[in-house]
N, C-alpha and C. Protein backbone atom coordinates (compact mmCIF):
# COMPACT_ATOMS: atom_id res chain seq x y z
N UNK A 1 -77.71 58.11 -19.26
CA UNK A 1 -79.03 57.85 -18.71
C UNK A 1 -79.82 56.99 -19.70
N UNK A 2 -80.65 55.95 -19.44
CA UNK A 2 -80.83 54.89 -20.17
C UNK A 2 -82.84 55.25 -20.00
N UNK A 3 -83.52 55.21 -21.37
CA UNK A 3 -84.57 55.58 -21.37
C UNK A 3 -85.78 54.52 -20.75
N UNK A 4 -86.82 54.97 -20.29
CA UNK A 4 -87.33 53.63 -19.99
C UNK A 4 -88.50 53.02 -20.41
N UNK A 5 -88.54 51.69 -20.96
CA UNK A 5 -89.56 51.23 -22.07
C UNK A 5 -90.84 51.46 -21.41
N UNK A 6 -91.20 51.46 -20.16
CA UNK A 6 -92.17 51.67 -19.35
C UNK A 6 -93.64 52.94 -19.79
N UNK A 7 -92.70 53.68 -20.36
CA UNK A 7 -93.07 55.24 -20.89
C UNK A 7 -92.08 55.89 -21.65
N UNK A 8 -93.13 56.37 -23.08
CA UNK A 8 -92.94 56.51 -23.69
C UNK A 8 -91.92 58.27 -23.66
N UNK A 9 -90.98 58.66 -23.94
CA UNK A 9 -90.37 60.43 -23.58
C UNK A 9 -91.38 60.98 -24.52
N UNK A 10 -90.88 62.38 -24.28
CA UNK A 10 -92.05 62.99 -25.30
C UNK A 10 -91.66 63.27 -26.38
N UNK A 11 -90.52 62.74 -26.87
CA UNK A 11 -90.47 63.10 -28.49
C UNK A 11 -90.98 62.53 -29.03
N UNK A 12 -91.68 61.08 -28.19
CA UNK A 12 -92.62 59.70 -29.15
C UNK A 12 -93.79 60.38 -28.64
N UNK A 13 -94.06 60.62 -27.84
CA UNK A 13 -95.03 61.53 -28.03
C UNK A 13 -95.78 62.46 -29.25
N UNK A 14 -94.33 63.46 -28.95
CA UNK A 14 -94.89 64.32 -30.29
C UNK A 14 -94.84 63.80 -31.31
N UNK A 15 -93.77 62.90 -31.68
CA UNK A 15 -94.24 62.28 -33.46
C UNK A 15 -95.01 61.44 -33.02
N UNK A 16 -96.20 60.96 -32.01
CA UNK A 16 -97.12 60.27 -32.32
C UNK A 16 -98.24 61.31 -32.67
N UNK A 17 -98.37 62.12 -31.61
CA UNK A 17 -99.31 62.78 -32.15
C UNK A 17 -99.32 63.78 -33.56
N UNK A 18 -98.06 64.03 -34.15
CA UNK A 18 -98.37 64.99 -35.31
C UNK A 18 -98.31 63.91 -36.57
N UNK A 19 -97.56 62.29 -36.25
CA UNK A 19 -97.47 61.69 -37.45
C UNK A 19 -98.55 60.57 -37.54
N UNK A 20 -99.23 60.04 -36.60
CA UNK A 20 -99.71 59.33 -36.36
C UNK A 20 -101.14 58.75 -37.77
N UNK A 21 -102.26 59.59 -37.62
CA UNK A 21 -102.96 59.81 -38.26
C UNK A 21 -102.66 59.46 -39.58
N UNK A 22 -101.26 60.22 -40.27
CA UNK A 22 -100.68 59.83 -41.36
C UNK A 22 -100.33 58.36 -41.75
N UNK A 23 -99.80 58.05 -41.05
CA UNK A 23 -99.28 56.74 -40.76
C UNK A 23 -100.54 55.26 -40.80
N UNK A 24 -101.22 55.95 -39.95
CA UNK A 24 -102.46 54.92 -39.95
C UNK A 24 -103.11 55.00 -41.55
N UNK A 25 -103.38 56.09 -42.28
CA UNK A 25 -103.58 56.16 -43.45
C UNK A 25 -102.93 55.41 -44.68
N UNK A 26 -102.01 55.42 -44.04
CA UNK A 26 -100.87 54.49 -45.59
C UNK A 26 -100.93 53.02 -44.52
N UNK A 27 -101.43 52.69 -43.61
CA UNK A 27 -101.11 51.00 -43.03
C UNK A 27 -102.30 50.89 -43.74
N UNK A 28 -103.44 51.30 -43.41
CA UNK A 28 -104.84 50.76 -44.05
C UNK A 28 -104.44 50.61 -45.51
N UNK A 29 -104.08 51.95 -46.29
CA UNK A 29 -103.87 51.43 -47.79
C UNK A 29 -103.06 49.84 -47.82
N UNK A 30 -102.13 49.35 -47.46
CA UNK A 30 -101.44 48.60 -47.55
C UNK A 30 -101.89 47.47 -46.73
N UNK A 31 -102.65 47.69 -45.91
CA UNK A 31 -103.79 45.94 -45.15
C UNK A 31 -104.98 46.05 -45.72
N UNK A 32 -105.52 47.05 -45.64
CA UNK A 32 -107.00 47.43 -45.94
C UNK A 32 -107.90 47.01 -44.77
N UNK A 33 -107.22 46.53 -43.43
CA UNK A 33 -107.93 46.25 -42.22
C UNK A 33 -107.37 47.18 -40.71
N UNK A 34 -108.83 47.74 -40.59
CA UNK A 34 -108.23 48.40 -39.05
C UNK A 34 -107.51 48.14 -38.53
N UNK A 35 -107.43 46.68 -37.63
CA UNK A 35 -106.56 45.91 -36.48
C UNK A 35 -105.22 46.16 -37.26
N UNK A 36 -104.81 45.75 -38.48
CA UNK A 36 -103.60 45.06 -38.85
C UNK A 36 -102.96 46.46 -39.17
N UNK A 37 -103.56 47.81 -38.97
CA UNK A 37 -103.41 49.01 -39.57
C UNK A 37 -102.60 49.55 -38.20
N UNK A 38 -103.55 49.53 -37.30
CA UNK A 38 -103.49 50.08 -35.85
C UNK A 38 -102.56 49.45 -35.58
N UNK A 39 -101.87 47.71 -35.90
CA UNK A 39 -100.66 46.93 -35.39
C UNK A 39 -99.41 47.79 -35.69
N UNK A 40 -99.64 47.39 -37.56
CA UNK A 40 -98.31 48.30 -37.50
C UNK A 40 -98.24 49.24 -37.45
N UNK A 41 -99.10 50.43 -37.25
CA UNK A 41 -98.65 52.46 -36.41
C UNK A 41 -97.87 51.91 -35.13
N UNK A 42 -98.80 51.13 -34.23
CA UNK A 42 -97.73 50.42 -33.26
C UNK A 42 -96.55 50.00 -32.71
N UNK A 43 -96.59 49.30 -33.89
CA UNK A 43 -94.48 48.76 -34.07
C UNK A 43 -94.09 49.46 -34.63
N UNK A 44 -94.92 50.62 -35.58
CA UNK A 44 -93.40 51.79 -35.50
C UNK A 44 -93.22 52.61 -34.86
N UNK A 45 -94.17 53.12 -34.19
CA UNK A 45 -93.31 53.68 -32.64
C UNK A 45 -92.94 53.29 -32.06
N UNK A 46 -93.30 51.90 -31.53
CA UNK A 46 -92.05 50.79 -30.58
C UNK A 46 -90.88 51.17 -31.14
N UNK A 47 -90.58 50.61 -32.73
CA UNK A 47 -89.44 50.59 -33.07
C UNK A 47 -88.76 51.58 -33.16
N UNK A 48 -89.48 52.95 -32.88
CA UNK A 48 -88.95 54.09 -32.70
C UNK A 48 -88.50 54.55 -31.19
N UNK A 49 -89.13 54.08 -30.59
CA UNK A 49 -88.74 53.78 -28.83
C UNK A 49 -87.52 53.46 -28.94
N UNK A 50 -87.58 52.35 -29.33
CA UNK A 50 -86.13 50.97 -29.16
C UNK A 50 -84.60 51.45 -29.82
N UNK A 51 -85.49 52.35 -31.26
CA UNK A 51 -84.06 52.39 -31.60
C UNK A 51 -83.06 53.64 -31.21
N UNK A 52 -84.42 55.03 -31.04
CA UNK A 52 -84.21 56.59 -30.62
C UNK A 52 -83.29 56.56 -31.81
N UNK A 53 -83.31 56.43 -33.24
CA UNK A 53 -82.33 57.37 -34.03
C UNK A 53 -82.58 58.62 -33.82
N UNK A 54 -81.36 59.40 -34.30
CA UNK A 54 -81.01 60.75 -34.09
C UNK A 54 -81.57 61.01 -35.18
N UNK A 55 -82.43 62.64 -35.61
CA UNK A 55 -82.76 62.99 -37.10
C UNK A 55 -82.07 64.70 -36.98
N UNK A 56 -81.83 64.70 -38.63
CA UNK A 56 -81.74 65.99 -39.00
C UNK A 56 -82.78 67.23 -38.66
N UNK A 57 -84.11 66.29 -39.08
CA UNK A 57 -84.99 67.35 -38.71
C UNK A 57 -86.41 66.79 -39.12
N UNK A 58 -87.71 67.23 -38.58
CA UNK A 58 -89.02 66.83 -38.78
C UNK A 58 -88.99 65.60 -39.73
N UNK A 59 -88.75 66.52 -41.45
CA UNK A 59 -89.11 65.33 -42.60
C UNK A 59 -88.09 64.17 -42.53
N UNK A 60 -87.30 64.67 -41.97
CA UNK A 60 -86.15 63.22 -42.00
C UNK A 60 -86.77 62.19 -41.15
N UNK A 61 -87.48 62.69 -39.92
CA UNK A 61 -87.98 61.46 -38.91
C UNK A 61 -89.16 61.21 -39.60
N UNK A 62 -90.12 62.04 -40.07
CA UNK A 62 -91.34 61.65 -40.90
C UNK A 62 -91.00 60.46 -42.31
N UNK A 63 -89.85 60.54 -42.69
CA UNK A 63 -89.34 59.94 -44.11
C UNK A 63 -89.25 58.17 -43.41
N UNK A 64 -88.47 58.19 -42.22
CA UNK A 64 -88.34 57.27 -41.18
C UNK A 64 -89.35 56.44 -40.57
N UNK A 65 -90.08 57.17 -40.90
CA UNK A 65 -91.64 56.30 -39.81
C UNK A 65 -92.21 56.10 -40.84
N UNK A 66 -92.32 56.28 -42.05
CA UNK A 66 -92.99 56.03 -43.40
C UNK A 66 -92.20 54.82 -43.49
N UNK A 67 -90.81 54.77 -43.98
CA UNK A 67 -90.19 53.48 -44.24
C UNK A 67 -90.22 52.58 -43.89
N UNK A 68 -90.46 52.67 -42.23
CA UNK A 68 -90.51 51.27 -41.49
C UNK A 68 -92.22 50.96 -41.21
N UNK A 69 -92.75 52.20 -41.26
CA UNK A 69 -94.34 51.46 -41.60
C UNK A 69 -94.36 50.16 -42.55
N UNK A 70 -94.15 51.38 -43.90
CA UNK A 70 -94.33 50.20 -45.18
C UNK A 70 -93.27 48.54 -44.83
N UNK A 71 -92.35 48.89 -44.01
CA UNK A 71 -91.47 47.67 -44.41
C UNK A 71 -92.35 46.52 -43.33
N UNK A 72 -92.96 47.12 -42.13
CA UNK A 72 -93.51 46.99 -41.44
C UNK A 72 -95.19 46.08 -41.71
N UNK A 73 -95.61 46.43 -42.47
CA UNK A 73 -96.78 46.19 -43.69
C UNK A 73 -96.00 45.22 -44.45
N UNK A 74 -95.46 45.14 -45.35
CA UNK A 74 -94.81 44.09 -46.16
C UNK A 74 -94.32 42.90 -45.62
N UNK A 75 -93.64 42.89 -44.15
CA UNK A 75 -93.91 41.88 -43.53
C UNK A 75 -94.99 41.29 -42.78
N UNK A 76 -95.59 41.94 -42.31
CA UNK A 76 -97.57 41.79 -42.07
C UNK A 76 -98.02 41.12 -43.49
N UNK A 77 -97.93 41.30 -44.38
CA UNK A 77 -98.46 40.81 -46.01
C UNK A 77 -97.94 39.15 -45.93
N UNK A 78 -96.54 39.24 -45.68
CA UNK A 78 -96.27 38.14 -46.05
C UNK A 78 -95.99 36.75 -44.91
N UNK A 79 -96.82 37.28 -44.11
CA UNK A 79 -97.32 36.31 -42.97
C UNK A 79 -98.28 34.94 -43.21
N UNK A 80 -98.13 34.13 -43.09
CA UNK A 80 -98.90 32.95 -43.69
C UNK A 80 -99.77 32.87 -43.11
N UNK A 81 -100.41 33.37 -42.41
CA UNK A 81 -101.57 33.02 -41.56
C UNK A 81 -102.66 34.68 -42.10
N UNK A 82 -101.82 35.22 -43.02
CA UNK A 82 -102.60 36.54 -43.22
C UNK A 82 -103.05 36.22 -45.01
N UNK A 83 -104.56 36.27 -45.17
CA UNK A 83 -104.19 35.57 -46.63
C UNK A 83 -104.44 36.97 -47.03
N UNK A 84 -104.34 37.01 -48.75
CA UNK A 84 -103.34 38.23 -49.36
C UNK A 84 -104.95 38.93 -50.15
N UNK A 85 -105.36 38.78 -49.33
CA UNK A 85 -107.13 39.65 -49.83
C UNK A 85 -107.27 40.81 -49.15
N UNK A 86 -107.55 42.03 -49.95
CA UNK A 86 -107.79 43.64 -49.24
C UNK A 86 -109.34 43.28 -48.76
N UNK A 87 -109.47 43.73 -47.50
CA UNK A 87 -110.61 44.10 -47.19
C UNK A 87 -111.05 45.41 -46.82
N UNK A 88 -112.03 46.06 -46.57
CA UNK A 88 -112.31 47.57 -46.22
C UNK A 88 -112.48 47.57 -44.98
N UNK A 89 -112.61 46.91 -43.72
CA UNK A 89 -113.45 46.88 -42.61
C UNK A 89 -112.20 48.50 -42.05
N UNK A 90 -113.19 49.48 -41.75
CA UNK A 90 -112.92 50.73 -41.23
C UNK A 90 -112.77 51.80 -42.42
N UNK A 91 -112.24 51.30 -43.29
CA UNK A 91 -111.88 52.07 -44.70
C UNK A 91 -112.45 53.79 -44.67
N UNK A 92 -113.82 53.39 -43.91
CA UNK A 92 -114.41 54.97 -44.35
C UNK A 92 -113.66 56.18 -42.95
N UNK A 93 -112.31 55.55 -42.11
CA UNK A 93 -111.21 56.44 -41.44
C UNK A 93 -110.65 57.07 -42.20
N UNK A 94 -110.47 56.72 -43.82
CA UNK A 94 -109.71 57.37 -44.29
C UNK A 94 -110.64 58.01 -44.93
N UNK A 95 -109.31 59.35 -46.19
CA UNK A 95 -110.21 60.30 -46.79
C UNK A 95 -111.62 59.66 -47.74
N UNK A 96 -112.37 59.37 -47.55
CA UNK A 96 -113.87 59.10 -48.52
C UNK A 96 -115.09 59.99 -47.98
N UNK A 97 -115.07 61.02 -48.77
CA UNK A 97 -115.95 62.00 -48.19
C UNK A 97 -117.22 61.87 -49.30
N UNK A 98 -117.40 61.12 -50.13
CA UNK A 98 -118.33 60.41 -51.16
C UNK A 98 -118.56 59.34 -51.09
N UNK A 99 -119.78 58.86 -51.95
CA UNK A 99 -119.44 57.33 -52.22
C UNK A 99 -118.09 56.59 -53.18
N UNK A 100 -118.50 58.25 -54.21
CA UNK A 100 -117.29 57.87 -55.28
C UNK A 100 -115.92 58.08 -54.86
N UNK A 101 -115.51 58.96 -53.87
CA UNK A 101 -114.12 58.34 -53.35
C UNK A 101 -113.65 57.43 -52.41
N UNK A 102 -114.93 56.41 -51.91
CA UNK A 102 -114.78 55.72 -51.14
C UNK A 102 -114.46 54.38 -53.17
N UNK A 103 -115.28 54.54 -53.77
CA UNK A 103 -114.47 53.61 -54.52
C UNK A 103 -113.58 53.77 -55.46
N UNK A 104 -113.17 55.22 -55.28
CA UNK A 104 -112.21 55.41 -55.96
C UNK A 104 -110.89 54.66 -54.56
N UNK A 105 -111.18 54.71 -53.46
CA UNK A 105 -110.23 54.52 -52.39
C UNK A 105 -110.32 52.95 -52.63
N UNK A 106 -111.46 52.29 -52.77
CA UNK A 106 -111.18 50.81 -53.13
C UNK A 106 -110.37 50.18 -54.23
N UNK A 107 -110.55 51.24 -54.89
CA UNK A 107 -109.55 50.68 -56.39
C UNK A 107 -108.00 50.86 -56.30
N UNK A 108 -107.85 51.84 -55.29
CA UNK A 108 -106.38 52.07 -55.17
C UNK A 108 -105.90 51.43 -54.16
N UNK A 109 -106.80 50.19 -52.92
CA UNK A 109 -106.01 49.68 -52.78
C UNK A 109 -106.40 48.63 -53.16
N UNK A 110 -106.74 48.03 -54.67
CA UNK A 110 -106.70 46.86 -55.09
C UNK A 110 -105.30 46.58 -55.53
N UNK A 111 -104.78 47.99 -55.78
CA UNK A 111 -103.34 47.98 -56.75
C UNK A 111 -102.32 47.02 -55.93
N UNK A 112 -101.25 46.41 -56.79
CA UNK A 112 -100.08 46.10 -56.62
C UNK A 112 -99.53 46.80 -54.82
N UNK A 113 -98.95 46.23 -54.30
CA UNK A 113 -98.34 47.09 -53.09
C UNK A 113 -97.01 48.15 -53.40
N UNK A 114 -96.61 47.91 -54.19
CA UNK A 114 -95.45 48.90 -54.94
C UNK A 114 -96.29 50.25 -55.56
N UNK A 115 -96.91 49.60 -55.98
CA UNK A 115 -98.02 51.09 -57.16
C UNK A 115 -98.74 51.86 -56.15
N UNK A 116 -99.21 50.85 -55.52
CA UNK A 116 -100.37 51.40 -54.48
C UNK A 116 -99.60 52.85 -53.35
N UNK A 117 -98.42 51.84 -52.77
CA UNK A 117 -97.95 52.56 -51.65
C UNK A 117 -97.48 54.11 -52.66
N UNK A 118 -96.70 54.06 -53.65
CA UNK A 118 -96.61 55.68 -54.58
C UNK A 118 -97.85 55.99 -54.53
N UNK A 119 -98.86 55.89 -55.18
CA UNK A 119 -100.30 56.38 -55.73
C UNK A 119 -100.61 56.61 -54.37
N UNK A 120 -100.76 56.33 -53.06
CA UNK A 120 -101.22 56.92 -51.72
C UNK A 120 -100.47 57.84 -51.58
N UNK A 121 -99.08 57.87 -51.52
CA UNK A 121 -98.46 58.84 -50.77
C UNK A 121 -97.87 60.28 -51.64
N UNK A 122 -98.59 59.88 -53.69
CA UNK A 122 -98.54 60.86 -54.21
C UNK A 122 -99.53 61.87 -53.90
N UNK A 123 -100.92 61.05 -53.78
CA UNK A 123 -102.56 61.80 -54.56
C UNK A 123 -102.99 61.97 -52.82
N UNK A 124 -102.58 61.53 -52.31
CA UNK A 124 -103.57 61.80 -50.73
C UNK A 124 -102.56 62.29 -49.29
N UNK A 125 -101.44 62.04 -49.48
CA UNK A 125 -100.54 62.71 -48.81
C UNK A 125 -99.52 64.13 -49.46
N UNK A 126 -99.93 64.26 -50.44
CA UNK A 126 -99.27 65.21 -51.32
C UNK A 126 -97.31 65.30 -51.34
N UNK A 127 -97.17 64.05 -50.88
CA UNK A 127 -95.37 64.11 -51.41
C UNK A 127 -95.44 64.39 -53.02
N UNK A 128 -94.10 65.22 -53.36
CA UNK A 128 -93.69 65.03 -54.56
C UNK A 128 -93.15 64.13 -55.21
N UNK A 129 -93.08 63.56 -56.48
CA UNK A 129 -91.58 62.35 -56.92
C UNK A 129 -90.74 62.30 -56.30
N UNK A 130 -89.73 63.23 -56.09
CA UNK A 130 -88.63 63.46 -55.32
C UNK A 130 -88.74 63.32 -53.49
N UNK A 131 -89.57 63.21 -53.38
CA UNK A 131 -89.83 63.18 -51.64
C UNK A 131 -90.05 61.52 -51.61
N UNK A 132 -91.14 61.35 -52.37
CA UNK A 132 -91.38 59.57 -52.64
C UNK A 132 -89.97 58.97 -52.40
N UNK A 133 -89.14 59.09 -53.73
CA UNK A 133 -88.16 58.89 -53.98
C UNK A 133 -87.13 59.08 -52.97
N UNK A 134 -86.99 59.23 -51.78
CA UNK A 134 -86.00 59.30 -50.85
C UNK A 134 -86.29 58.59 -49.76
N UNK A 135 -87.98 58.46 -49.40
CA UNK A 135 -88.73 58.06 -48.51
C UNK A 135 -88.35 56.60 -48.94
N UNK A 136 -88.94 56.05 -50.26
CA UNK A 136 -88.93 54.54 -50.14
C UNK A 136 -87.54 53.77 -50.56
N UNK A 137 -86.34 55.22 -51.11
CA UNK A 137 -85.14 54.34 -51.57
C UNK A 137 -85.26 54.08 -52.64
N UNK A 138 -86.07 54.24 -53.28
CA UNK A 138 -85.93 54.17 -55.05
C UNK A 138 -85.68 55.51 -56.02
N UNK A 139 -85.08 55.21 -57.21
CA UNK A 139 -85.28 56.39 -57.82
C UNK A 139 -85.99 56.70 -58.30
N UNK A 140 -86.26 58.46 -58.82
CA UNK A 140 -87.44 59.00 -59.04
C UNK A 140 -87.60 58.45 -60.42
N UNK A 141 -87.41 57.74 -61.31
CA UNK A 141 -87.50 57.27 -62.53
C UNK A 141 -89.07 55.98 -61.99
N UNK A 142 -88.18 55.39 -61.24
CA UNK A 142 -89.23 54.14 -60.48
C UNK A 142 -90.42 54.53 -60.10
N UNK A 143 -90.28 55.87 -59.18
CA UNK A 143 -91.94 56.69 -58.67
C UNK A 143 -92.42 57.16 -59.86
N UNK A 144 -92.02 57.40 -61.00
CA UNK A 144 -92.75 58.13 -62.06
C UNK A 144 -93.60 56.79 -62.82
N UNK A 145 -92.63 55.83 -62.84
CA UNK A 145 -93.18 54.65 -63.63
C UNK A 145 -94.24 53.92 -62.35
N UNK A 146 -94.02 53.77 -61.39
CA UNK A 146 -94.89 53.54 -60.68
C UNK A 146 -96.56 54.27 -60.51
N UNK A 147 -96.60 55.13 -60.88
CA UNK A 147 -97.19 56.19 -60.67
C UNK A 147 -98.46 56.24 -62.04
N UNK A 148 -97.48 55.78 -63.23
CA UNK A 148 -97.89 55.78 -64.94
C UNK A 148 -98.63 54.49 -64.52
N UNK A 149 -97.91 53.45 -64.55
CA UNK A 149 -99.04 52.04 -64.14
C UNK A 149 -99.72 51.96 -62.95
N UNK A 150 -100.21 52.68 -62.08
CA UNK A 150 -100.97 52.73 -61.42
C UNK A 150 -102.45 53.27 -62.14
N UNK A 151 -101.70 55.03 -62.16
CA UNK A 151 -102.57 55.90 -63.14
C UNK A 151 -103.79 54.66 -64.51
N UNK A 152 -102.46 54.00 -65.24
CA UNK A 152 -102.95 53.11 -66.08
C UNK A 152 -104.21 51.81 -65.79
N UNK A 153 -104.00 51.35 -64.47
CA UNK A 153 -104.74 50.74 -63.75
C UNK A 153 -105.70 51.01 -63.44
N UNK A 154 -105.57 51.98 -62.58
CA UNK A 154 -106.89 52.85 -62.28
C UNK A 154 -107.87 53.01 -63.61
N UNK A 155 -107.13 53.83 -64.57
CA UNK A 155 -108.09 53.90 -65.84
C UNK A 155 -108.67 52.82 -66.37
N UNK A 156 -108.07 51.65 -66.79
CA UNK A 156 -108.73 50.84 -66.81
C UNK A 156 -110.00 50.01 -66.05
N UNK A 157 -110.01 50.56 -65.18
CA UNK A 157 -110.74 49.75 -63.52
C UNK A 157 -111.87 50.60 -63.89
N UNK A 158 -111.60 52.05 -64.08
CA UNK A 158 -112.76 52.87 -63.97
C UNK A 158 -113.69 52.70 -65.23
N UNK A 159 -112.73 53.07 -66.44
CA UNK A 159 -113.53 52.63 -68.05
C UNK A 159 -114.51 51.44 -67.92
N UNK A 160 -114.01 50.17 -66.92
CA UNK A 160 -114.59 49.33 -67.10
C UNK A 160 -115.91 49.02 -66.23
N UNK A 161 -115.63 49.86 -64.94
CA UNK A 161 -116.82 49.91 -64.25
C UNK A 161 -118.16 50.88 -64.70
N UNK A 162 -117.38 52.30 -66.10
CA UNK A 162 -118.52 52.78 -66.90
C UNK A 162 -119.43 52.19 -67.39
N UNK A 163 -118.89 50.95 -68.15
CA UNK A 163 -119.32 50.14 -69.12
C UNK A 163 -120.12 49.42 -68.61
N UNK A 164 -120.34 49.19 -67.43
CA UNK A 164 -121.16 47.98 -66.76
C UNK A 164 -122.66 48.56 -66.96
């Protein structure tokens, strides 16, 4: 029996509705714009339509829709018609329940897209190293060092906005 693109079954369903939210959270870190945020949550449930992999279980399909977000985003980045400047427009969807974590949320996504995407999905999605580390395909040596120069970044960003 052949599924039909028309409508969506309800297993895209349910991982839209329990992953969704999540998802939109790490596209904004990684565009820093609503539209381009809301695009790719989009194409990864399409691409989750299209392809129906089979999963072990919840985190395995959650690990899945993270991956092809970000890969999803990285090709959105490197679109020539998209120039490579973070903006905030919606920003305050995500967690900023202050002013100061709304710029603490600006500084993290000034970061690198490698640093950035760890530092979101350590400090605001609460994965561990080891969860990082399976999600994006790198080893946990990489999420730790990723994580140190971010951390490092940040400190600097902040020391320097004391000083002003």
């Amino acid at each position: 029996m052949q599924r039909s693109m028309t409508r969506p079954g309800n297993h895209v369903i349910k991982s839209y509705e329990a992953y969704s939210e999540m998802l939109f959270r790490i596209a904004m870190v990684h565009l820093g714009r609503r539209q381009d945020a809301e695009e790719a949550v989009q194409d990864t449930f399409i691409k989750l339509m299209e392809k129906a992999p089979e999963f072990s279980d919840s985190e395995h399909q959650k690990a899945w829709l993270i991956r092809v977000l970000t890969n999803t985003c990285k090709t959105m980045l490197g679109r020539g018609w998209r120039k490579r400047e973070v903006k905030l427009d919606g920003a305050e969807a995500l967690a900023a329940d202050t002013p100061m974590d709304l710029a603490l949320l600006q500084l993290v996504m000034a970061l690198p897209a490698k640093v950035k995407t760890v530092i979101h999905l350590y400090y605001y999605e609460d994965y561990s190293v080891q969860e990082i580390s399976r999600i994006l395909q790198i080893s946990d040596s990489a999420v730790k060092m990723r994580l140190q120069r971010g951390r490092q970044q940040l400190k600097l960003e902040l020391e320097g906005a004391e000083s002003e």
